[in-house]
Protein backbone atom coordinates (compact mmCIF):
# COMPACT_ATOMS: atom_id res chain seq x y z
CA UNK A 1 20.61 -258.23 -65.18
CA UNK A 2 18.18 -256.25 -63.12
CA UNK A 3 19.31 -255.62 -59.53
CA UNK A 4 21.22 -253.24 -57.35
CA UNK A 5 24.12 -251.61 -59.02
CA UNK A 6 25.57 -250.04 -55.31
CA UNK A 7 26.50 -251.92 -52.35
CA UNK A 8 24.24 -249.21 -50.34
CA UNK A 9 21.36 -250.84 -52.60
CA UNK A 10 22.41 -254.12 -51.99
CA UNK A 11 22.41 -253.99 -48.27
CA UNK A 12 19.07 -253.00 -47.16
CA UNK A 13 17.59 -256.00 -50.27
CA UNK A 14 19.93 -258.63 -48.35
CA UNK A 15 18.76 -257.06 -45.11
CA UNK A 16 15.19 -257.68 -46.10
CA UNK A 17 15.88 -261.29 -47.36
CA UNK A 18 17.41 -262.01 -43.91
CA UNK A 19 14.20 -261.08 -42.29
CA UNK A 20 12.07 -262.84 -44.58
CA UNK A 21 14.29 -266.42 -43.87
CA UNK A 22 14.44 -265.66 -40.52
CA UNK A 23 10.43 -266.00 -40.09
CA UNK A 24 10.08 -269.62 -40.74
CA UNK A 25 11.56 -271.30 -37.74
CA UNK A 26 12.89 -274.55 -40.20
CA UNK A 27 14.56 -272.27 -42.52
CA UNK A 28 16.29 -269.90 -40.10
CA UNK A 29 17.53 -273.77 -38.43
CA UNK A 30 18.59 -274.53 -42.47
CA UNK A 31 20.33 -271.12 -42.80
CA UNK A 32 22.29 -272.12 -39.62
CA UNK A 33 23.45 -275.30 -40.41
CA UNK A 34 24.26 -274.90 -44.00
CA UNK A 35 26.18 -271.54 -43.80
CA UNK A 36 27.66 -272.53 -40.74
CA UNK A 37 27.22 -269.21 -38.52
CA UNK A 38 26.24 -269.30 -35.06
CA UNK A 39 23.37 -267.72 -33.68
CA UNK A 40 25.89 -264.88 -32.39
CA UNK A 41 27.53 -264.37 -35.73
CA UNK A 42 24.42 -264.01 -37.14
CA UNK A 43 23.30 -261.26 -34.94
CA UNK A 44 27.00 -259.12 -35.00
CA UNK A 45 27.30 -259.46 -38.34
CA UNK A 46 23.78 -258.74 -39.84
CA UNK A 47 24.56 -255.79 -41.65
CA UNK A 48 28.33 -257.05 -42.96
CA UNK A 49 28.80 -257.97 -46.56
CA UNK A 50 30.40 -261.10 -46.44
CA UNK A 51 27.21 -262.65 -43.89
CA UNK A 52 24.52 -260.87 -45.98
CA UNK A 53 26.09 -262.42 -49.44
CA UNK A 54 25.98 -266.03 -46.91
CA UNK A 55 22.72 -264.95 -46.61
CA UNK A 56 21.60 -264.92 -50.24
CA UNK A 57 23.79 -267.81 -51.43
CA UNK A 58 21.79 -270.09 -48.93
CA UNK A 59 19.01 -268.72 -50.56
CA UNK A 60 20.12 -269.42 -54.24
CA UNK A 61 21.26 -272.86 -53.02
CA UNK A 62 17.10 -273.97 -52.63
CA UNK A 63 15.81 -272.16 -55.80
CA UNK A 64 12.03 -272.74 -54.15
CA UNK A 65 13.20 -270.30 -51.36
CA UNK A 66 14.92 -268.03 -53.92
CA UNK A 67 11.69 -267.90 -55.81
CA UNK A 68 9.36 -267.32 -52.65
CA UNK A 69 11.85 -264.61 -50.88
CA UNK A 70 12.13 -263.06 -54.11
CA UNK A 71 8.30 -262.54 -54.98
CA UNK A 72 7.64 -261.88 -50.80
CA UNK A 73 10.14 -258.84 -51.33
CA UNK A 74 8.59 -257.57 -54.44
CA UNK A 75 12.09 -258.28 -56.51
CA UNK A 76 12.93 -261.01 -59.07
CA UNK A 77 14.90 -263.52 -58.36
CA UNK A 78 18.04 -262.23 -60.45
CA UNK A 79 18.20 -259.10 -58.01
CA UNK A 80 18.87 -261.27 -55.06
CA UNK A 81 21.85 -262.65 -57.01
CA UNK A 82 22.74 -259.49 -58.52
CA UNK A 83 22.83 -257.97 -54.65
CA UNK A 84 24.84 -261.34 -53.10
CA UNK A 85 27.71 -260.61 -55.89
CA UNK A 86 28.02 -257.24 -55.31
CA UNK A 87 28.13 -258.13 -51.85
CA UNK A 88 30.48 -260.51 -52.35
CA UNK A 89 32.90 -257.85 -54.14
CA UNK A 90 32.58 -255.42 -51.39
């Protein structure tokens, strides 16, 4: 599965997904409510693995946003899921 094999790969992909869901005002609202972070968790813990893998499972969870984020970055799909389990391991 094509993706990043390093958590130092991973992070700036997830990094870049954040910013991307973080432009639409509705989906940043959706990213808070479903993952549960507040506003302030979101902010301190930007660039820790266990947010940034939050990050991309609320984007696999709405495979329309999945799809978008994924062509807006340039990736396919199965690297943002690649990057939120490695993520998730680290």
């Amino acid at each position: 599965m094509p993706g990043p094999d390093t958590i130092e790969r991973a992070t700036p992909l997830a990094l870049q997904a954040l910013v991307w869901t973080l432009q639409s005002p509705s989906r940043a609202e959706r990213l808070l409510a479903l993952t549960g972070l507040s506003v302030e968790e979101l902010r301190g813990g930007a660039g820790e693995p266990g947010v940034l893998a939050a990050i991309l499972s609320f984007l696999e969870g709405h495979e329309a946003d999945l799809i978008e984020c994924a062509d807006s970055l340039g990736v396919r799909p199965e690297a943002l899921v690649a990057a939120r389990r490695m993520l998730e391991g680290a």
